[in-house]
C-alpha atoms as a PDB file:
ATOM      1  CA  UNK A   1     -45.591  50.724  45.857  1.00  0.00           C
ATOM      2  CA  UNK A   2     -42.427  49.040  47.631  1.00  0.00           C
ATOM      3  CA  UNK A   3     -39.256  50.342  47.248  1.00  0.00           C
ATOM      4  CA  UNK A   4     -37.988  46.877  46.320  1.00  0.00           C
ATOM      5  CA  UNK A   5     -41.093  47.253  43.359  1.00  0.00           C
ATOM      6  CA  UNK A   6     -39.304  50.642  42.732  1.00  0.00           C
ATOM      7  CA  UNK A   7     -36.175  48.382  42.784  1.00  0.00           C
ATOM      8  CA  UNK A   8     -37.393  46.170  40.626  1.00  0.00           C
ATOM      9  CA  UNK A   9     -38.643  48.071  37.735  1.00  0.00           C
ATOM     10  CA  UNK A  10     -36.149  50.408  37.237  1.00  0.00           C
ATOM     11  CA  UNK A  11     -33.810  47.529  37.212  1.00  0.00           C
ATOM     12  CA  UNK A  12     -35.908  45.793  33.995  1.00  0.00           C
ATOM     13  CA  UNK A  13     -36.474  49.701  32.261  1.00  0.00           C
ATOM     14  CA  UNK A  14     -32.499  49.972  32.586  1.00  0.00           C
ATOM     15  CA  UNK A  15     -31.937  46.273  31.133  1.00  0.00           C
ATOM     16  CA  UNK A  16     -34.415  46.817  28.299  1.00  0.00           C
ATOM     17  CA  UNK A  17     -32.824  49.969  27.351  1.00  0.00           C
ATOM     18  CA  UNK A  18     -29.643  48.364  27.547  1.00  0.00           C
ATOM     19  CA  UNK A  19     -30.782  45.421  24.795  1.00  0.00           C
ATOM     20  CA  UNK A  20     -32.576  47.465  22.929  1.00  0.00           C
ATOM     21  CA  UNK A  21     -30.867  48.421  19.968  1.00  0.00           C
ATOM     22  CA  UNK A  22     -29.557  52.137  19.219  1.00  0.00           C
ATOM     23  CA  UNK A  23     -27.605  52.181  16.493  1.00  0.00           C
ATOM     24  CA  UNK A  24     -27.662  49.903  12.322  1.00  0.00           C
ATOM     25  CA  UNK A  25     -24.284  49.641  10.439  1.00  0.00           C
ATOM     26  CA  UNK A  26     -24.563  47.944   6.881  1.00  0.00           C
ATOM     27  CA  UNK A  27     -21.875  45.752   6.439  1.00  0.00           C
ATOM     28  CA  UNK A  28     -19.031  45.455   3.405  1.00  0.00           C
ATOM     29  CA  UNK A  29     -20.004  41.560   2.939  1.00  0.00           C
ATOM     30  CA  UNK A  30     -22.503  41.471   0.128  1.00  0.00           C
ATOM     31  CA  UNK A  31     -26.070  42.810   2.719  1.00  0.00           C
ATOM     32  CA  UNK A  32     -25.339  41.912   6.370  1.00  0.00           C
ATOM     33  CA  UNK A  33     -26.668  44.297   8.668  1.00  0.00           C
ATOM     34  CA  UNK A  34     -25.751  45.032  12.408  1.00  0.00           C
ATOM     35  CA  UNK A  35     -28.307  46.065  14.869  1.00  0.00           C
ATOM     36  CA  UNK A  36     -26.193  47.384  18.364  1.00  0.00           C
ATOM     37  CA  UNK A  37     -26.955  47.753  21.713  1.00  0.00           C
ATOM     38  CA  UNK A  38     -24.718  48.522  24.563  1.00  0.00           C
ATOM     39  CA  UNK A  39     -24.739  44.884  25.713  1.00  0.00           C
ATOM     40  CA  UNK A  40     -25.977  42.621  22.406  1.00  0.00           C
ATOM     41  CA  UNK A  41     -25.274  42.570  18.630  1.00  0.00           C
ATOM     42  CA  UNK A  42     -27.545  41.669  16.145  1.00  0.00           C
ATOM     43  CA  UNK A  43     -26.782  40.670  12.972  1.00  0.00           C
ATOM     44  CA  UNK A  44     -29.317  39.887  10.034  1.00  0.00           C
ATOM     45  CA  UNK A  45     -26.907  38.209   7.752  1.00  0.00           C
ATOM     46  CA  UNK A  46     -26.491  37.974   3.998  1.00  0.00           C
ATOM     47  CA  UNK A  47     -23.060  37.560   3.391  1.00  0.00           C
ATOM     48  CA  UNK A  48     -21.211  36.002   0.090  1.00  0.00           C
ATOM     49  CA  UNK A  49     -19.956  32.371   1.246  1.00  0.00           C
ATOM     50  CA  UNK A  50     -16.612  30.854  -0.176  1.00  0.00           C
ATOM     51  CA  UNK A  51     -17.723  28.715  -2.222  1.00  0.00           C
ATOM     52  CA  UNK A  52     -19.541  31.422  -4.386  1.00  0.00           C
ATOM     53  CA  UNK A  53     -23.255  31.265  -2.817  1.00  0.00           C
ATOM     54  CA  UNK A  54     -24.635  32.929   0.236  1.00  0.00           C
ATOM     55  CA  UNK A  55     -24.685  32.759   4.495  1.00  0.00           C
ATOM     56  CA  UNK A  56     -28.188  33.714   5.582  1.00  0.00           C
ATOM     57  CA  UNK A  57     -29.684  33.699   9.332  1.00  0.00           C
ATOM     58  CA  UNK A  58     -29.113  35.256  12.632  1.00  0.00           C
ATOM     59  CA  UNK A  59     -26.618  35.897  14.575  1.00  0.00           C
ATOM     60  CA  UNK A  60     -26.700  37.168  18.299  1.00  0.00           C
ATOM     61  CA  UNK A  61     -23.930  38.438  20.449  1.00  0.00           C
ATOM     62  CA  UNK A  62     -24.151  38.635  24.370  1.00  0.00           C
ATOM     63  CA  UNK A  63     -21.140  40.680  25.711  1.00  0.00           C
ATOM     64  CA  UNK A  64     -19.017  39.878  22.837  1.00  0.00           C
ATOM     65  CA  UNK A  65     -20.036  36.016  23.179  1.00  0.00           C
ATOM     66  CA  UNK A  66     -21.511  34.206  20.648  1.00  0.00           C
ATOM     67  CA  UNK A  67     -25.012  32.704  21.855  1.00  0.00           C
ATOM     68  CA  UNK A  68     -27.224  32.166  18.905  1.00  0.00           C
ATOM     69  CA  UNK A  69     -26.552  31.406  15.203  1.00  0.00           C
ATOM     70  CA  UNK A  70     -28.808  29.950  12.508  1.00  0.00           C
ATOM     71  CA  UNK A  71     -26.642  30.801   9.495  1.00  0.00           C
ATOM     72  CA  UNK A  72     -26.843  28.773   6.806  1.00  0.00           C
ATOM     73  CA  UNK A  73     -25.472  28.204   3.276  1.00  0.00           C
ATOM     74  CA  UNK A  74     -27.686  28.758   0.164  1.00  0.00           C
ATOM     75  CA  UNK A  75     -27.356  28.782  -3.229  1.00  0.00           C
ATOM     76  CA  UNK A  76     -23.755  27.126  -3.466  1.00  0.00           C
ATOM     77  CA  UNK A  77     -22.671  26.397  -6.126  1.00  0.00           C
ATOM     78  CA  UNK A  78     -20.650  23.579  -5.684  1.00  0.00           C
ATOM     79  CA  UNK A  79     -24.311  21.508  -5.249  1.00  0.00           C
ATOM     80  CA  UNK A  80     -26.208  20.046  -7.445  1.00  0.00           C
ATOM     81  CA  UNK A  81     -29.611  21.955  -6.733  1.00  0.00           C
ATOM     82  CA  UNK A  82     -27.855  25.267  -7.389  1.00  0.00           C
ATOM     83  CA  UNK A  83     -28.054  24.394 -10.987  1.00  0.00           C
ATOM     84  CA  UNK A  84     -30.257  27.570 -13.021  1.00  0.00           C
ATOM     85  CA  UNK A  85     -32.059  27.384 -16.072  1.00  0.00           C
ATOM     86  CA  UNK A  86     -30.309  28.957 -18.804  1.00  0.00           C
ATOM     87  CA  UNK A  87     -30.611  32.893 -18.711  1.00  0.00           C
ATOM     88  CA  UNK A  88     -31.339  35.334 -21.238  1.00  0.00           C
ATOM     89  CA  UNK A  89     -29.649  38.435 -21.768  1.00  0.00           C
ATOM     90  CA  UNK A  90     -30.726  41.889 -22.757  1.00  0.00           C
ATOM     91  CA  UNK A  91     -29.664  41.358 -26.008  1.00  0.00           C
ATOM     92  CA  UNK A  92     -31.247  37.838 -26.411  1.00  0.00           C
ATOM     93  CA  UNK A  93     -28.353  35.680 -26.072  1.00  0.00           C
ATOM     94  CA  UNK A  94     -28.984  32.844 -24.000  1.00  0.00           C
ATOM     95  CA  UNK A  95     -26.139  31.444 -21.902  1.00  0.00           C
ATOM     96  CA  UNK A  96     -26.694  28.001 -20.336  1.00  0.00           C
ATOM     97  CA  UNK A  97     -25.194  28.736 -16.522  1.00  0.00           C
ATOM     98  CA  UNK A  98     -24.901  27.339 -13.182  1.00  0.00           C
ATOM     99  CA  UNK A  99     -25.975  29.185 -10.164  1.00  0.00           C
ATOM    100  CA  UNK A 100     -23.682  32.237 -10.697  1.00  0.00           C
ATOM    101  CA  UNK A 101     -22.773  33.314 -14.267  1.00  0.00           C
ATOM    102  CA  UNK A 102     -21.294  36.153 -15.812  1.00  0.00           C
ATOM    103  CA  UNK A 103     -22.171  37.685 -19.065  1.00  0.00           C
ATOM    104  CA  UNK A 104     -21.049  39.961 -21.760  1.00  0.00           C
ATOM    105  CA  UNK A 105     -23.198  42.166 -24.276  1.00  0.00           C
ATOM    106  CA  UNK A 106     -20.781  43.506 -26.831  1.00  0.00           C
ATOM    107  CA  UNK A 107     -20.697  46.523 -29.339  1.00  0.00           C
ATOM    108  CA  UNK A 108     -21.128  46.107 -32.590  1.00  0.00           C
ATOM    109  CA  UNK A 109     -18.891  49.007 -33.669  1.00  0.00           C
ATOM    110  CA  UNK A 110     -16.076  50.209 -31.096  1.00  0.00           C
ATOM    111  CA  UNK A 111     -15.768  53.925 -30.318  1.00  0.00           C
ATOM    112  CA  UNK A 112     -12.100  55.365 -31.069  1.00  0.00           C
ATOM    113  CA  UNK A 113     -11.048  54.648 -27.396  1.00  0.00           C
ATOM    114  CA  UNK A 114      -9.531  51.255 -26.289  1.00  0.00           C
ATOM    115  CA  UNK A 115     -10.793  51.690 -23.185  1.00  0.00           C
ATOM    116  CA  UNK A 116     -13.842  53.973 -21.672  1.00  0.00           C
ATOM    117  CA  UNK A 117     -14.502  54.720 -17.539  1.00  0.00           C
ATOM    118  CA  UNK A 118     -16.860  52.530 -16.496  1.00  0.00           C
ATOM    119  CA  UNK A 119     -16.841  53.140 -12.634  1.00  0.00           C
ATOM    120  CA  UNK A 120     -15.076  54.902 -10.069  1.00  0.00           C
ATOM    121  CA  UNK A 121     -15.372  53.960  -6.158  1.00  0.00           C
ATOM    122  CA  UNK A 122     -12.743  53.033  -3.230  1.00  0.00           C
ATOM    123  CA  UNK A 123     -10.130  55.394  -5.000  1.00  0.00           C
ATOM    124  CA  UNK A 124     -10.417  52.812  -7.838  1.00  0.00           C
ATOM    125  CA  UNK A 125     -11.238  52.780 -11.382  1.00  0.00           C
ATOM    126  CA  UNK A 126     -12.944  49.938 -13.358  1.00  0.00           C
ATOM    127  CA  UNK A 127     -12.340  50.292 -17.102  1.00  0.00           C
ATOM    128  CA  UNK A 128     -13.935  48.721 -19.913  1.00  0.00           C
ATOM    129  CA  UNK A 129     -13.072  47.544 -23.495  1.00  0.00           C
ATOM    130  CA  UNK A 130     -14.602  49.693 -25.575  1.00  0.00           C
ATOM    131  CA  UNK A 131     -15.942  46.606 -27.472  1.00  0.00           C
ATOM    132  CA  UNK A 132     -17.787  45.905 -24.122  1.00  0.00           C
ATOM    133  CA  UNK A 133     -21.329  47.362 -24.098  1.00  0.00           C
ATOM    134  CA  UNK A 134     -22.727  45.953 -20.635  1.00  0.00           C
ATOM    135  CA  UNK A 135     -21.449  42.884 -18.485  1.00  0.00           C
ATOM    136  CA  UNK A 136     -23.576  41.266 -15.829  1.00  0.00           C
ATOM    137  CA  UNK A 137     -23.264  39.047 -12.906  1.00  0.00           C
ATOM    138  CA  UNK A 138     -25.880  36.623 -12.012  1.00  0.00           C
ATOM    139  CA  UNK A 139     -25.920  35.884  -7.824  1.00  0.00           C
ATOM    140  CA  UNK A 140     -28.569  33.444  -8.375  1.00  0.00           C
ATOM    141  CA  UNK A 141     -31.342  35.690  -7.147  1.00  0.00           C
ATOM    142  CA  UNK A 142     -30.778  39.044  -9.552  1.00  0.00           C
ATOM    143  CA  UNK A 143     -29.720  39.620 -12.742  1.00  0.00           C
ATOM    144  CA  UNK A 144     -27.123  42.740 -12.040  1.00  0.00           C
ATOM    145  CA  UNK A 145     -25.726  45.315 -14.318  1.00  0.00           C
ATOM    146  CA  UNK A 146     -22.341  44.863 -12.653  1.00  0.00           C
ATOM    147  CA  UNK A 147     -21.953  48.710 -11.931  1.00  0.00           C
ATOM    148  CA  UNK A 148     -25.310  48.042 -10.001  1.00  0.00           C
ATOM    149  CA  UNK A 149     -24.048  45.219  -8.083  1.00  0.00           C
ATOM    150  CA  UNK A 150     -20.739  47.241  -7.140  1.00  0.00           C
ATOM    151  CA  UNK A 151     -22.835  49.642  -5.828  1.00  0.00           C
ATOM    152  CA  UNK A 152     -25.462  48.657  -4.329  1.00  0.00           C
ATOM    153  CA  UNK A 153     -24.585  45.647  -2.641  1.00  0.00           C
ATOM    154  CA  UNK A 154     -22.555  47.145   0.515  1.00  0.00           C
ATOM    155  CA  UNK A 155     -19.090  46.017  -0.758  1.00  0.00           C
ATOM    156  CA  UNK A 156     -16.242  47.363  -2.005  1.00  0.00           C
ATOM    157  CA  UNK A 157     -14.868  47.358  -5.903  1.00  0.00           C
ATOM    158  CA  UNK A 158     -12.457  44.543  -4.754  1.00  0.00           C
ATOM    159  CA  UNK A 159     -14.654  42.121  -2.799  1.00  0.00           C
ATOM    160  CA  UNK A 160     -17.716  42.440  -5.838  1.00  0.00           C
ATOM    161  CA  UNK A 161     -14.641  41.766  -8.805  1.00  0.00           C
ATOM    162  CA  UNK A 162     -13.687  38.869  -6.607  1.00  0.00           C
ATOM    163  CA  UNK A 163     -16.975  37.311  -6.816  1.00  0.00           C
ATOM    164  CA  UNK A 164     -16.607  37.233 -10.811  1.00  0.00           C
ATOM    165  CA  UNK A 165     -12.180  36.521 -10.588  1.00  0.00           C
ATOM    166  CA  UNK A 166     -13.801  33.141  -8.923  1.00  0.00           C
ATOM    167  CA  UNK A 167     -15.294  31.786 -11.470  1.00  0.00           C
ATOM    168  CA  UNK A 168     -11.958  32.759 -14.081  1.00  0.00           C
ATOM    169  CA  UNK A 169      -8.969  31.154 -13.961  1.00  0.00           C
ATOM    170  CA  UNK A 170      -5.571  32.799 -13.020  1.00  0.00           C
ATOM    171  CA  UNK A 171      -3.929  33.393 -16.453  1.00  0.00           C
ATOM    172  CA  UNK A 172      -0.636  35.413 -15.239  1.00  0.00           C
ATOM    173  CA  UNK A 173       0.779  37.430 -12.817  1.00  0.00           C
ATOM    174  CA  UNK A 174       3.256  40.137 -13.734  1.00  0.00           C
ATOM    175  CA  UNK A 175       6.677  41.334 -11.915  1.00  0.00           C
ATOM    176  CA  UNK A 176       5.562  45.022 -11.366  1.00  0.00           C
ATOM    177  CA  UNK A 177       4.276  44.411  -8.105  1.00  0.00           C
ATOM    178  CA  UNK A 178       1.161  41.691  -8.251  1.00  0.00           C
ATOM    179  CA  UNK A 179      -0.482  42.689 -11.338  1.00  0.00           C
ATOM    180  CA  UNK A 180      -3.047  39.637 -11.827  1.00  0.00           C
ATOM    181  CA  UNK A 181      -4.390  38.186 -15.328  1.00  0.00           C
ATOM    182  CA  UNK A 182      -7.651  36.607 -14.645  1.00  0.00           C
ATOM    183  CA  UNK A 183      -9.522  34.730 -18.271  1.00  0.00           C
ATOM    184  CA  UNK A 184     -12.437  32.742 -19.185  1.00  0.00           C
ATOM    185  CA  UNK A 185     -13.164  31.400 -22.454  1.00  0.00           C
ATOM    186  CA  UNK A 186     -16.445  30.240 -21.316  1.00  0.00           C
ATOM    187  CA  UNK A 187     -17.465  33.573 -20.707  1.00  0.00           C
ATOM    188  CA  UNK A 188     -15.616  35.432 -22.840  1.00  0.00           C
ATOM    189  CA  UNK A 189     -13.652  37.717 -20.431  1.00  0.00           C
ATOM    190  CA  UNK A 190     -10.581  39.098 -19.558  1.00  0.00           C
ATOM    191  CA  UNK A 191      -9.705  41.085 -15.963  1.00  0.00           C
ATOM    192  CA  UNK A 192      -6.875  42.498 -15.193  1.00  0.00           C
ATOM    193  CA  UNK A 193      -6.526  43.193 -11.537  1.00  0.00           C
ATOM    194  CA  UNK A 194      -3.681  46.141 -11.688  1.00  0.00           C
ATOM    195  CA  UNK A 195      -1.068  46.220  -8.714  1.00  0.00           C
ATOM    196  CA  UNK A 196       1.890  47.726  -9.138  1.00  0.00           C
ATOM    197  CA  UNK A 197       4.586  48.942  -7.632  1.00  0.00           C
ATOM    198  CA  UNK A 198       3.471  53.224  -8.345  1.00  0.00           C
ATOM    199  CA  UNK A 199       0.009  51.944  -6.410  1.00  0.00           C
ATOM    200  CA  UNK A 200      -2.284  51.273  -9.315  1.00  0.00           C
ATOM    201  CA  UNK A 201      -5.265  49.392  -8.444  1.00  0.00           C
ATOM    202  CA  UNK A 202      -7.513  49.785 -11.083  1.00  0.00           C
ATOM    203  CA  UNK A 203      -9.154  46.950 -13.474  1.00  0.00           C
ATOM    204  CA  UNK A 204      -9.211  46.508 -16.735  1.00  0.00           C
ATOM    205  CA  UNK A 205     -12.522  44.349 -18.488  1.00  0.00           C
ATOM    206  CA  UNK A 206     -12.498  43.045 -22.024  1.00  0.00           C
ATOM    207  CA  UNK A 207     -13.060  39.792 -23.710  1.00  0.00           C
ATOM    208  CA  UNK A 208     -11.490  36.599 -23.728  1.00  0.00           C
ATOM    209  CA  UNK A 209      -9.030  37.857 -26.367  1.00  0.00           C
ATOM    210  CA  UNK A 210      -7.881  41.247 -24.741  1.00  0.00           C
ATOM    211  CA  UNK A 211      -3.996  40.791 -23.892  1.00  0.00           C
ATOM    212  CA  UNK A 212      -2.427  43.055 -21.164  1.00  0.00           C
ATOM    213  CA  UNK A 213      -0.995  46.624 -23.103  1.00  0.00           C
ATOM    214  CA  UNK A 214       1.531  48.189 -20.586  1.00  0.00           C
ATOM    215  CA  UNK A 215       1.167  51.479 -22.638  1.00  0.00           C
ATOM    216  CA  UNK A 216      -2.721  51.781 -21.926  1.00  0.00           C
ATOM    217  CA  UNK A 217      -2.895  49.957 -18.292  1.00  0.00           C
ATOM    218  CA  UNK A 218      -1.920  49.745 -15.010  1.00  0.00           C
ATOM    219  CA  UNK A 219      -0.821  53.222 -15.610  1.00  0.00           C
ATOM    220  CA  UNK A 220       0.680  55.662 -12.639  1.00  0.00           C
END
């Protein structure tokens, strides 16, 4: 064999090795996932879009440049195809909804607490009414328990209570820092996105009729 053969291959061995890639990070932006070589990104995306559906596709990086991108929007719900059958929940109440829809299962006794831990992640706390048995969020393709979609779904508290805050409207904010009111009546629920001044981020989940109680939340 030639030494420019010799050349040759060891040029394509160290090229392959340099595309191929070593190393998968899952990504805080409701699935992506990176693939990483020393000279290309990959990126199987499956990321929350702003107007409330999803980006799917590929995405390829060359030495930081973008050269290939098939991402596409699905499932938003500002079109009329999104539009869902009415779902059912575990209890049996139906809710007509749209492509995304949030529900809420309720006790029919309360326990003595006004408010019970219902997850913990991010140095955060998400509390719940203790009139609240379950509350779900509907991404068009699952039915989640929303402590399962919190979770599971690579993103942090505040990006998967955004998702639901989108489809509420902004009832008040409060002086103490940036403390956020969020209601629907449609859906009968309340969230109260704490931020105050002491560094409270927690939330607070109840129905439509829960008013803010500085003596229970938002607490240092």
């Amino acid at each position: 064999m030639s030494k420019k053969k010799i050349i040759l291959i060891i040029i394509v061995v160290v090229l392959i090795l340099l595309l191929i890639p070593y190393r998968k990070d899952m990504l805080w932006d409701g699935g992506s996932v990176e693939y990483k070589s020393v000279l290309c990104k990959y990126t199987k995306v499956h990321r929350f879009a702003n107007t409330g559906g999803y980006e799917e596709g590929m995405e390829i990086e060359f030495l930081g440049l973008k050269i290939f991108d098939n991402t596409k929007i699905v499932n938003d719900i500002n079109s009329s195809e999104s539009v869902e059958s009415p779902q059912e929940t575990p209890s049996g109440k139906v809710i007509a909804g749209t492509a995304n829809t949030i529900q809420v299962e309720k006790n029919n006794l309360q326990d003595g607490n006004r408010f019970n831990k219902y997850l913990e992640r991010d140095g955060k706390t998400i509390y719940v009414a203790s009139n609240i048995k379950e509350i779900y969020y509907d991404d068009v393709k699952t039915k989640h328990v929303l402590k399962d979609y919190v979770q599971n779904t690579y993103q942090t508290i505040d990006d998967s209570i955004k998702h639901l805050t989108n489809y509420l409207s902004l009832f008040s904010e409060l002086n103490d820092g940036g403390t956020k009111i969020y209601k629907s009546q449609e859906y009968d629920i309340t969230i109260v996105k704490c931020n105050t001044t002491i560094g409270n981020k927690d939330y607070f989940i109840g129905d439509y009729s829960m008013s803010f109680d500085s003596n229970s939340m938002c607490k240092g």
